[in-house]
PDB file of N, CA and C in Angstrom:
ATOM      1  N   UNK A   1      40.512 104.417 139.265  1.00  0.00           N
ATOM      2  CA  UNK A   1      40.907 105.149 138.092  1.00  0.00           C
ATOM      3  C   UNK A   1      42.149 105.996 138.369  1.00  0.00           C
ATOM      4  N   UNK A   2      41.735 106.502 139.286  1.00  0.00           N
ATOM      5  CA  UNK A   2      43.163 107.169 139.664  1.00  0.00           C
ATOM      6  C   UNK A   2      44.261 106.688 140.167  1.00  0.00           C
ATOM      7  N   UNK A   3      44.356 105.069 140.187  1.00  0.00           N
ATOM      8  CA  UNK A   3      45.859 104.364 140.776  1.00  0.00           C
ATOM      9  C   UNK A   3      45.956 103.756 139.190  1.00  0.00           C
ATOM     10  N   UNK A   4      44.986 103.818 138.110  1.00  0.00           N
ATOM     11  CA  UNK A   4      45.835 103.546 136.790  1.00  0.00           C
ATOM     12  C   UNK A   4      46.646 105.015 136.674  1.00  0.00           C
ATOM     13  N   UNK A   5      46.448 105.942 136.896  1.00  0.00           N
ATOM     14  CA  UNK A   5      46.924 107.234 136.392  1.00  0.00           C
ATOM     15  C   UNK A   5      47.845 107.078 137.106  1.00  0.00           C
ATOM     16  N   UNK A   6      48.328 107.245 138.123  1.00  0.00           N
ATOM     17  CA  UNK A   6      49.438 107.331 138.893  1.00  0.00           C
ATOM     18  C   UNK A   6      50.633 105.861 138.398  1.00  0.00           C
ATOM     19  N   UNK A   7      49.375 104.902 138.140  1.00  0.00           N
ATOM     20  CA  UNK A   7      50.640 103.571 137.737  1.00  0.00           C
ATOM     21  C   UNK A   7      50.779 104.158 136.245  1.00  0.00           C
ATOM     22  N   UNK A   8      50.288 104.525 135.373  1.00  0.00           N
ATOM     23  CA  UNK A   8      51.139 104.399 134.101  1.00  0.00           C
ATOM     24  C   UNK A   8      51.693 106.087 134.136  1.00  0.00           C
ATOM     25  N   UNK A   9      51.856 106.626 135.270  1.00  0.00           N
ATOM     26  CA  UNK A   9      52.884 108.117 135.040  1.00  0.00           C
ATOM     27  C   UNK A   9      54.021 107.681 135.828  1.00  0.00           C
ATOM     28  N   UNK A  10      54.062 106.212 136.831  1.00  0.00           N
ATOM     29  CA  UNK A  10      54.895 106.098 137.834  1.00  0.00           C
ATOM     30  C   UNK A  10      55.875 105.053 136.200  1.00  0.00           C
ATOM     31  N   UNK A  11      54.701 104.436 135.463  1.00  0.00           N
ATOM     32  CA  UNK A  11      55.555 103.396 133.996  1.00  0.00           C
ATOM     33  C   UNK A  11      56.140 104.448 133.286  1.00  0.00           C
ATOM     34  N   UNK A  12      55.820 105.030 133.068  1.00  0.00           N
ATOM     35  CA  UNK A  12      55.876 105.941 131.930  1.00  0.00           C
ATOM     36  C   UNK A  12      57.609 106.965 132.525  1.00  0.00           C
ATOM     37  N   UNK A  13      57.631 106.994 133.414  1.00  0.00           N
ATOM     38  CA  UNK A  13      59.012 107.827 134.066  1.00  0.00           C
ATOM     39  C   UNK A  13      59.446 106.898 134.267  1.00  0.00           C
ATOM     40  N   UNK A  14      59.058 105.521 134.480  1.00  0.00           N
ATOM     41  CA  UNK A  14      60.073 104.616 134.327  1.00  0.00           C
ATOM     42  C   UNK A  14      61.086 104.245 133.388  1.00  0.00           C
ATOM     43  N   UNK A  15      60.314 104.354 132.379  1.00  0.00           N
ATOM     44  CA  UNK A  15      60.830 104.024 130.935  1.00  0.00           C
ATOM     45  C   UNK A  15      61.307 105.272 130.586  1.00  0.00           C
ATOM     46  N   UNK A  16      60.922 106.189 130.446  1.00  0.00           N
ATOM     47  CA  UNK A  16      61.479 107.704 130.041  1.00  0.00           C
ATOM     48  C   UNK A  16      63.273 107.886 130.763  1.00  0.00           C
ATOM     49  N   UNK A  17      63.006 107.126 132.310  1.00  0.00           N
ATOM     50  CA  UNK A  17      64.594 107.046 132.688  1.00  0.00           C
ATOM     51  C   UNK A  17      65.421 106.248 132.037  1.00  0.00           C
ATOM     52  N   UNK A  18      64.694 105.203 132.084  1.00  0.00           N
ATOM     53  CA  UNK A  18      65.694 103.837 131.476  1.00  0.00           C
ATOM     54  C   UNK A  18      66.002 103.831 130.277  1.00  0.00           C
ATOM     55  N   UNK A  19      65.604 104.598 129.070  1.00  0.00           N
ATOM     56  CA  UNK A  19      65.773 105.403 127.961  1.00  0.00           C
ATOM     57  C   UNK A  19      66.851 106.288 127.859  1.00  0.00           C
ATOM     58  N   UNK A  20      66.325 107.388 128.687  1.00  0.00           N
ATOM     59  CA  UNK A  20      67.792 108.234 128.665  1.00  0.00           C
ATOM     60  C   UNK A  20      69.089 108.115 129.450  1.00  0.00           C
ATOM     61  N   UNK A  21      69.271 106.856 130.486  1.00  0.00           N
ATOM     62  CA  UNK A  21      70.531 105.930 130.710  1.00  0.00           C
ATOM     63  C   UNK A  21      70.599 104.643 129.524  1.00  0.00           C
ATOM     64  N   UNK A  22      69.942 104.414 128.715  1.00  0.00           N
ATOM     65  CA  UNK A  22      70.627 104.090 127.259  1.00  0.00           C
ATOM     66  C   UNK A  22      71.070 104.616 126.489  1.00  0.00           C
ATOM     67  N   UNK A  23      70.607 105.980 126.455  1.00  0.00           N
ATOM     68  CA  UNK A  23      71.095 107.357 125.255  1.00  0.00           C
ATOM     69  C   UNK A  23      72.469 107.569 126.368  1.00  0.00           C
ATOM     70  N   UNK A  24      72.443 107.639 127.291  1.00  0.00           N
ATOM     71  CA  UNK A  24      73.581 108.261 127.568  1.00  0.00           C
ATOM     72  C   UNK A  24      75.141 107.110 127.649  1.00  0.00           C
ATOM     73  N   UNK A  25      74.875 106.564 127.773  1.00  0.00           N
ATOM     74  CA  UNK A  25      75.965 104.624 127.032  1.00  0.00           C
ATOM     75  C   UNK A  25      75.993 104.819 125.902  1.00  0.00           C
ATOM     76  N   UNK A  26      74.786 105.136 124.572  1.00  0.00           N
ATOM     77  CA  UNK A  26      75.538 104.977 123.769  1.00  0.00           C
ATOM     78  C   UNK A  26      76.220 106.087 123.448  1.00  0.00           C
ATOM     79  N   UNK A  27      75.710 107.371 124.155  1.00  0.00           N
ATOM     80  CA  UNK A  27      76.785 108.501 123.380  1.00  0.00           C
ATOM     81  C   UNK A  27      77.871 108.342 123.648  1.00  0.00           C
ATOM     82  N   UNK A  28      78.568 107.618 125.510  1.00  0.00           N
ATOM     83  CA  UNK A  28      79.502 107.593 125.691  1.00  0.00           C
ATOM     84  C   UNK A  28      80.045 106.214 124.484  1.00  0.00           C
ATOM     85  N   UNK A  29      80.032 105.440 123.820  1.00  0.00           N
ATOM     86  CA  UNK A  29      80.280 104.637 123.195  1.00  0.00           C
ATOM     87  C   UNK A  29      80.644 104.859 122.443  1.00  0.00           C
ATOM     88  N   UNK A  30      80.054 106.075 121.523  1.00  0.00           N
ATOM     89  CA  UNK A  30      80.068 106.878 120.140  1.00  0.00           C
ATOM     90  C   UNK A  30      81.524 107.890 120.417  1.00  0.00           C
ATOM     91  N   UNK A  31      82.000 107.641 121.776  1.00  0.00           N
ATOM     92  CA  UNK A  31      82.590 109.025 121.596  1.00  0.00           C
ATOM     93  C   UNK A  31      84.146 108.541 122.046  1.00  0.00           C
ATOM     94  N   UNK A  32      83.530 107.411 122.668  1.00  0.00           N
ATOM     95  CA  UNK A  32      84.827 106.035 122.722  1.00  0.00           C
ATOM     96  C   UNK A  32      85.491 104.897 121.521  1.00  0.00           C
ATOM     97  N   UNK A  33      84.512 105.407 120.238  1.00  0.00           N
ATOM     98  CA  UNK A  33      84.949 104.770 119.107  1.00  0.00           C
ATOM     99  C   UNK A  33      85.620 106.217 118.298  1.00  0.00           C
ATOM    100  N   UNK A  34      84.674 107.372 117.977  1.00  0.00           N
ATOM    101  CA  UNK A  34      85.759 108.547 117.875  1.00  0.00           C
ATOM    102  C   UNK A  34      87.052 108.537 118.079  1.00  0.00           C
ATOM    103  N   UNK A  35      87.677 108.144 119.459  1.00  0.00           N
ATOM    104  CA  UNK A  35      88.751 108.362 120.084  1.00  0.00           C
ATOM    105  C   UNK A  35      89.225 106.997 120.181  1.00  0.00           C
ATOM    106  N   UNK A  36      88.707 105.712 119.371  1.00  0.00           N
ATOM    107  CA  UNK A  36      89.245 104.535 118.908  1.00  0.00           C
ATOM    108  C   UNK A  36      89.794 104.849 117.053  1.00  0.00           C
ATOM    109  N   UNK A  37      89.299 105.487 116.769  1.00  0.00           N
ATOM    110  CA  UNK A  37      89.589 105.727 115.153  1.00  0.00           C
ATOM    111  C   UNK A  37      90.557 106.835 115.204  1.00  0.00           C
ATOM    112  N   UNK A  38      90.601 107.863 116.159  1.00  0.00           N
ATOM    113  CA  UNK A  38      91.705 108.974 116.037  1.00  0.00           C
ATOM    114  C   UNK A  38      93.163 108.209 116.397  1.00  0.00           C
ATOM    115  N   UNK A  39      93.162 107.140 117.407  1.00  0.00           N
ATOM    116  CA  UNK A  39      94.386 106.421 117.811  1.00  0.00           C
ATOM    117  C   UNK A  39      94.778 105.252 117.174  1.00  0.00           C
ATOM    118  N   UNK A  40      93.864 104.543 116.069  1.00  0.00           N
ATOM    119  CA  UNK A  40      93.829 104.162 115.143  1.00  0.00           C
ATOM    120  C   UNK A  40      94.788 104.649 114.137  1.00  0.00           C
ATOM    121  N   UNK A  41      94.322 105.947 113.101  1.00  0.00           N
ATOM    122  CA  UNK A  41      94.877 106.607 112.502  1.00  0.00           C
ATOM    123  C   UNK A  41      96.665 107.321 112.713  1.00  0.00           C
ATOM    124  N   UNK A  42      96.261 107.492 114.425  1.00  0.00           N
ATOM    125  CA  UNK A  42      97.896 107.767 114.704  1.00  0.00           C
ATOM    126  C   UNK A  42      98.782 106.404 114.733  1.00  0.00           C
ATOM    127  N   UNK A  43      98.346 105.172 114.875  1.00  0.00           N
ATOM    128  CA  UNK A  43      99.260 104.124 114.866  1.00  0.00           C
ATOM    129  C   UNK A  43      99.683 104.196 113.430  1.00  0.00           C
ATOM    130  N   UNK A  44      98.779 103.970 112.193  1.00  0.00           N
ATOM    131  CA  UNK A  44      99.298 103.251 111.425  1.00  0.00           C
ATOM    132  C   UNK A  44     100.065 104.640 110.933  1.00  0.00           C
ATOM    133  N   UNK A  45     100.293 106.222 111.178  1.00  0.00           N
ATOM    134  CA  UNK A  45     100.756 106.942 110.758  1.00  0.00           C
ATOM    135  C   UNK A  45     102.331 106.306 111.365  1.00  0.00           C
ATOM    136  N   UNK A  46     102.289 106.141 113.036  1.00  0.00           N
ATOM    137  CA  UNK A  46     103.718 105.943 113.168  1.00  0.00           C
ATOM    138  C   UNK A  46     103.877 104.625 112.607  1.00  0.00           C
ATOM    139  N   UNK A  47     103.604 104.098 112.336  1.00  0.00           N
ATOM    140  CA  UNK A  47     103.850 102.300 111.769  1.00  0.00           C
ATOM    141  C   UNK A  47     104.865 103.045 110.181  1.00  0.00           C
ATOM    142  N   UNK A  48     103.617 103.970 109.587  1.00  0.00           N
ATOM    143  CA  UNK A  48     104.332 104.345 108.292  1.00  0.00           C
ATOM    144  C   UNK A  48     106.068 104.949 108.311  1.00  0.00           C
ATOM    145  N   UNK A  49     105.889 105.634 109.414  1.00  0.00           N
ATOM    146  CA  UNK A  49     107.083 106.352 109.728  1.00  0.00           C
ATOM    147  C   UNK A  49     108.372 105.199 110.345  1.00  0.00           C
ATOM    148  N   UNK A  50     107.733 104.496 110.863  1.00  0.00           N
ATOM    149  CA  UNK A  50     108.535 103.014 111.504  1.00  0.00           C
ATOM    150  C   UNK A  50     108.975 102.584 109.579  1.00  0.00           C
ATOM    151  N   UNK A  51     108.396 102.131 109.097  1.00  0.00           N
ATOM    152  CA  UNK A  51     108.392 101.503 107.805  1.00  0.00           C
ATOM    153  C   UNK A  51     109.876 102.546 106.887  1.00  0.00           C
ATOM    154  N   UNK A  52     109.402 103.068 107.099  1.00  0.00           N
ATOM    155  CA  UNK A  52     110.383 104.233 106.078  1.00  0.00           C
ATOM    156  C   UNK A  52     111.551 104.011 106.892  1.00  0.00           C
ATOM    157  N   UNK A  53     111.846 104.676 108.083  1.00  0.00           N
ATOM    158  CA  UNK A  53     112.904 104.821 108.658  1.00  0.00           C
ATOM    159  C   UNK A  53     113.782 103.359 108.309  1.00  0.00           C
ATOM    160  N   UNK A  54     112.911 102.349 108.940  1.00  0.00           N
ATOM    161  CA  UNK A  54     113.339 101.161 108.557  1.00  0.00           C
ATOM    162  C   UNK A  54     114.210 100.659 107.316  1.00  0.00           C
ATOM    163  N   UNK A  55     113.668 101.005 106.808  1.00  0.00           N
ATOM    164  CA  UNK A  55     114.092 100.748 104.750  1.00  0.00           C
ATOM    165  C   UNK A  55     115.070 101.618 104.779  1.00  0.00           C
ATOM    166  N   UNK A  56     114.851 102.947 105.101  1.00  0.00           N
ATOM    167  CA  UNK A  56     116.345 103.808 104.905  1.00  0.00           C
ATOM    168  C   UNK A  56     117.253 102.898 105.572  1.00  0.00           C
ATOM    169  N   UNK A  57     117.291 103.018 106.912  1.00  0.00           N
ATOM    170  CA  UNK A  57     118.048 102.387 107.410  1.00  0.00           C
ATOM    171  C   UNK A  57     118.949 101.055 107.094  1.00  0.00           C
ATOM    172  N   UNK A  58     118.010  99.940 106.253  1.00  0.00           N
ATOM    173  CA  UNK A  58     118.171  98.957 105.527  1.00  0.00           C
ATOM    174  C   UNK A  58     119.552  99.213 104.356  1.00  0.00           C
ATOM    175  N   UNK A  59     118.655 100.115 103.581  1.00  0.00           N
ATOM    176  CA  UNK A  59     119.207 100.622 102.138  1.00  0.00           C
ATOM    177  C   UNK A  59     120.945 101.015 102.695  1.00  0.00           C
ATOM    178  N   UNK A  60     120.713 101.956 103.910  1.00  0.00           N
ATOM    179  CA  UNK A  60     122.225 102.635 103.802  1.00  0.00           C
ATOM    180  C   UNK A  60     123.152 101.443 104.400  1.00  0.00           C
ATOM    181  N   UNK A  61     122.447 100.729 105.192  1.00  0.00           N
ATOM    182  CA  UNK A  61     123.544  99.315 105.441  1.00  0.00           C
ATOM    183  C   UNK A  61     123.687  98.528 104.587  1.00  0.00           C
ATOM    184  N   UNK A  62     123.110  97.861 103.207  1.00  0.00           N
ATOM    185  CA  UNK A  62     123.553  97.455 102.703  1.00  0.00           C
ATOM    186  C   UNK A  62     124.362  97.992 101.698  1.00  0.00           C
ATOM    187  N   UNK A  63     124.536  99.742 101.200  1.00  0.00           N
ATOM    188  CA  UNK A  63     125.451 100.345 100.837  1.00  0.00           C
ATOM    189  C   UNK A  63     127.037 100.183 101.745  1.00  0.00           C
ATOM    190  N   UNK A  64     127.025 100.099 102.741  1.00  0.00           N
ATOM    191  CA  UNK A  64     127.891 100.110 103.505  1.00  0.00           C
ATOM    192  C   UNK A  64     128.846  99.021 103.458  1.00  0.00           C
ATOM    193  N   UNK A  65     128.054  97.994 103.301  1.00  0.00           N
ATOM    194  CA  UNK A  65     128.392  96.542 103.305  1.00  0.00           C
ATOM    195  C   UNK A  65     128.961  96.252 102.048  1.00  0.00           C
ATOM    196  N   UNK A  66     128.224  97.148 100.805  1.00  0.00           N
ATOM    197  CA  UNK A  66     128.714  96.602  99.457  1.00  0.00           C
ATOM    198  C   UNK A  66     130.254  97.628  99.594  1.00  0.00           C
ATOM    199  N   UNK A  67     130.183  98.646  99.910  1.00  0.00           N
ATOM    200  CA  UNK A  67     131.382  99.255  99.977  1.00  0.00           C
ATOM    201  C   UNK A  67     132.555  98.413 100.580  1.00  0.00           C
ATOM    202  N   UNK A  68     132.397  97.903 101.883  1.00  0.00           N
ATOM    203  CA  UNK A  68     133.293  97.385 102.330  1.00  0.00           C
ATOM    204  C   UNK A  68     133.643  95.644 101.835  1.00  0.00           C
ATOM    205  N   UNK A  69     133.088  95.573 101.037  1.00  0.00           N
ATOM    206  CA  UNK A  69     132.770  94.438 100.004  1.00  0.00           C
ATOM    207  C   UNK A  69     134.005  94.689  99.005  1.00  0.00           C
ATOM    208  N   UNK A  70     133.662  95.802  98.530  1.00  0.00           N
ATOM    209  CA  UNK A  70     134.738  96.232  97.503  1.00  0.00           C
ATOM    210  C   UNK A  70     136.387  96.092  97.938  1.00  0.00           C
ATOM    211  N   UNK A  71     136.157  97.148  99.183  1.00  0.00           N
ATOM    212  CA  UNK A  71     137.491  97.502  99.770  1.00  0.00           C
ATOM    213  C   UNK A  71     138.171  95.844  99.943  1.00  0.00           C
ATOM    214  N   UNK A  72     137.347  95.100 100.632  1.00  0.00           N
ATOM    215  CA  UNK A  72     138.134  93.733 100.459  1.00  0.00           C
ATOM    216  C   UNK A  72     138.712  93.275  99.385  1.00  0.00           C
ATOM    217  N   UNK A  73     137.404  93.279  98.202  1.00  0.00           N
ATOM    218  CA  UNK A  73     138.440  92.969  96.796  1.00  0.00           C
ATOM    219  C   UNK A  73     139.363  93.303  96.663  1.00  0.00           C
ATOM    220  N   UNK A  74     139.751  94.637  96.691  1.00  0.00           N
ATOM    221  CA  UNK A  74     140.670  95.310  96.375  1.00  0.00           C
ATOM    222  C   UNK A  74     141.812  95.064  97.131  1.00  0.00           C
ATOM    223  N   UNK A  75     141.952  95.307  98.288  1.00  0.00           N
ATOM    224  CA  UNK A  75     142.800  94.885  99.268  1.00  0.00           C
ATOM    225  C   UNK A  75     142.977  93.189  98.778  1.00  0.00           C
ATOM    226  N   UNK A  76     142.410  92.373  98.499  1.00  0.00           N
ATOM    227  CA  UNK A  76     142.696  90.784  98.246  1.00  0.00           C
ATOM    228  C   UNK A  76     143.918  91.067  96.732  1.00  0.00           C
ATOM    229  N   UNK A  77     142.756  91.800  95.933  1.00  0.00           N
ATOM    230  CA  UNK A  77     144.046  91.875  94.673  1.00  0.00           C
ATOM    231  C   UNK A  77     145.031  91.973  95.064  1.00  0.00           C
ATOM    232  N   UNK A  78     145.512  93.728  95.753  1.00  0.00           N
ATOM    233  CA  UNK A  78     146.664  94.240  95.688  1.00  0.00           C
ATOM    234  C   UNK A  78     147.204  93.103  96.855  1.00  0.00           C
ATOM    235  N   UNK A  79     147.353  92.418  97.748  1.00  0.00           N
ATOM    236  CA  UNK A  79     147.904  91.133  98.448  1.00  0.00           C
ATOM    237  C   UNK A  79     148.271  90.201  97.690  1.00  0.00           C
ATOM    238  N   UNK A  80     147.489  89.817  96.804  1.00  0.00           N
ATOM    239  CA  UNK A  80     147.737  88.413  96.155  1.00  0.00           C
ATOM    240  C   UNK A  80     148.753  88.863  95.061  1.00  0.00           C
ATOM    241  N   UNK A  81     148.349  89.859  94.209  1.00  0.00           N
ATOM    242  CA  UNK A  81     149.483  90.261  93.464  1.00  0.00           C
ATOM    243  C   UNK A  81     150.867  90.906  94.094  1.00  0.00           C
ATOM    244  N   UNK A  82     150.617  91.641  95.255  1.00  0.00           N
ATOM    245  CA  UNK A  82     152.155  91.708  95.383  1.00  0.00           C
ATOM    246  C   UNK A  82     152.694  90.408  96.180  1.00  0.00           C
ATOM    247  N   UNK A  83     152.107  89.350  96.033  1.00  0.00           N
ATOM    248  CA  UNK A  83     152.508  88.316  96.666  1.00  0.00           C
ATOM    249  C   UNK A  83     153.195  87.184  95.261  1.00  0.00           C
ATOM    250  N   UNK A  84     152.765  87.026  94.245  1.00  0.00           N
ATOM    251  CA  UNK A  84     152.736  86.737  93.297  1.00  0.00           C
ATOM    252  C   UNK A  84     154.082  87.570  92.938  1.00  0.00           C
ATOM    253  N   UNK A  85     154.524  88.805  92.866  1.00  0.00           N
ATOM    254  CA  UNK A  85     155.424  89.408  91.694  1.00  0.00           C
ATOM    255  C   UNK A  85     156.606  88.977  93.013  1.00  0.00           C
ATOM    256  N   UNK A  86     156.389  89.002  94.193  1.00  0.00           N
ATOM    257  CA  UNK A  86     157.666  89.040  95.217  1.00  0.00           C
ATOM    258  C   UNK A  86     158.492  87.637  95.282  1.00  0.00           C
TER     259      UNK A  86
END
């Protein structure tokens, strides 16, 4: 009687350990997805900031381009016409 008592207190701390080295995996798990969703959140913040910069960047070069677009016209006119009256 007394080597069941001793075997199910020797089971019983068995399992009571092997329990709380599962609680303690998953907290670390829980606390490794925390700090998967915080670096998460900071990517797609810089992604947003990538995105914008981008487009500005876009926008003012193709201002640039239409400008110097122009200046050619212009420069082609005033060539061809003073080529024309000479």
């Amino acid at each position: 009687m007394e080597n069941q008592i001793n075997l199910m207190t020797l089971l019983g701390a068995l399992i009571c350990f092997l329990i709380s080295i599962v609680a303690y995996f998953i907290k670390q798990l829980h606390s490794d997805f925390r700090k998967l969703t915080n670096d998460i959140s900071e990517v797609k913040t810089i992604t947003t900031i990538f995105k914008t910069e981008f487009t500005s960047g876009y926008e003012i070069l193709n201002q640039k381009v239409d400008f110097i677009n122009r200046r050619v016209e212009v420069l082609e006119k005033i060539t061809f016409n003073g080529n024309e009256n000479g």
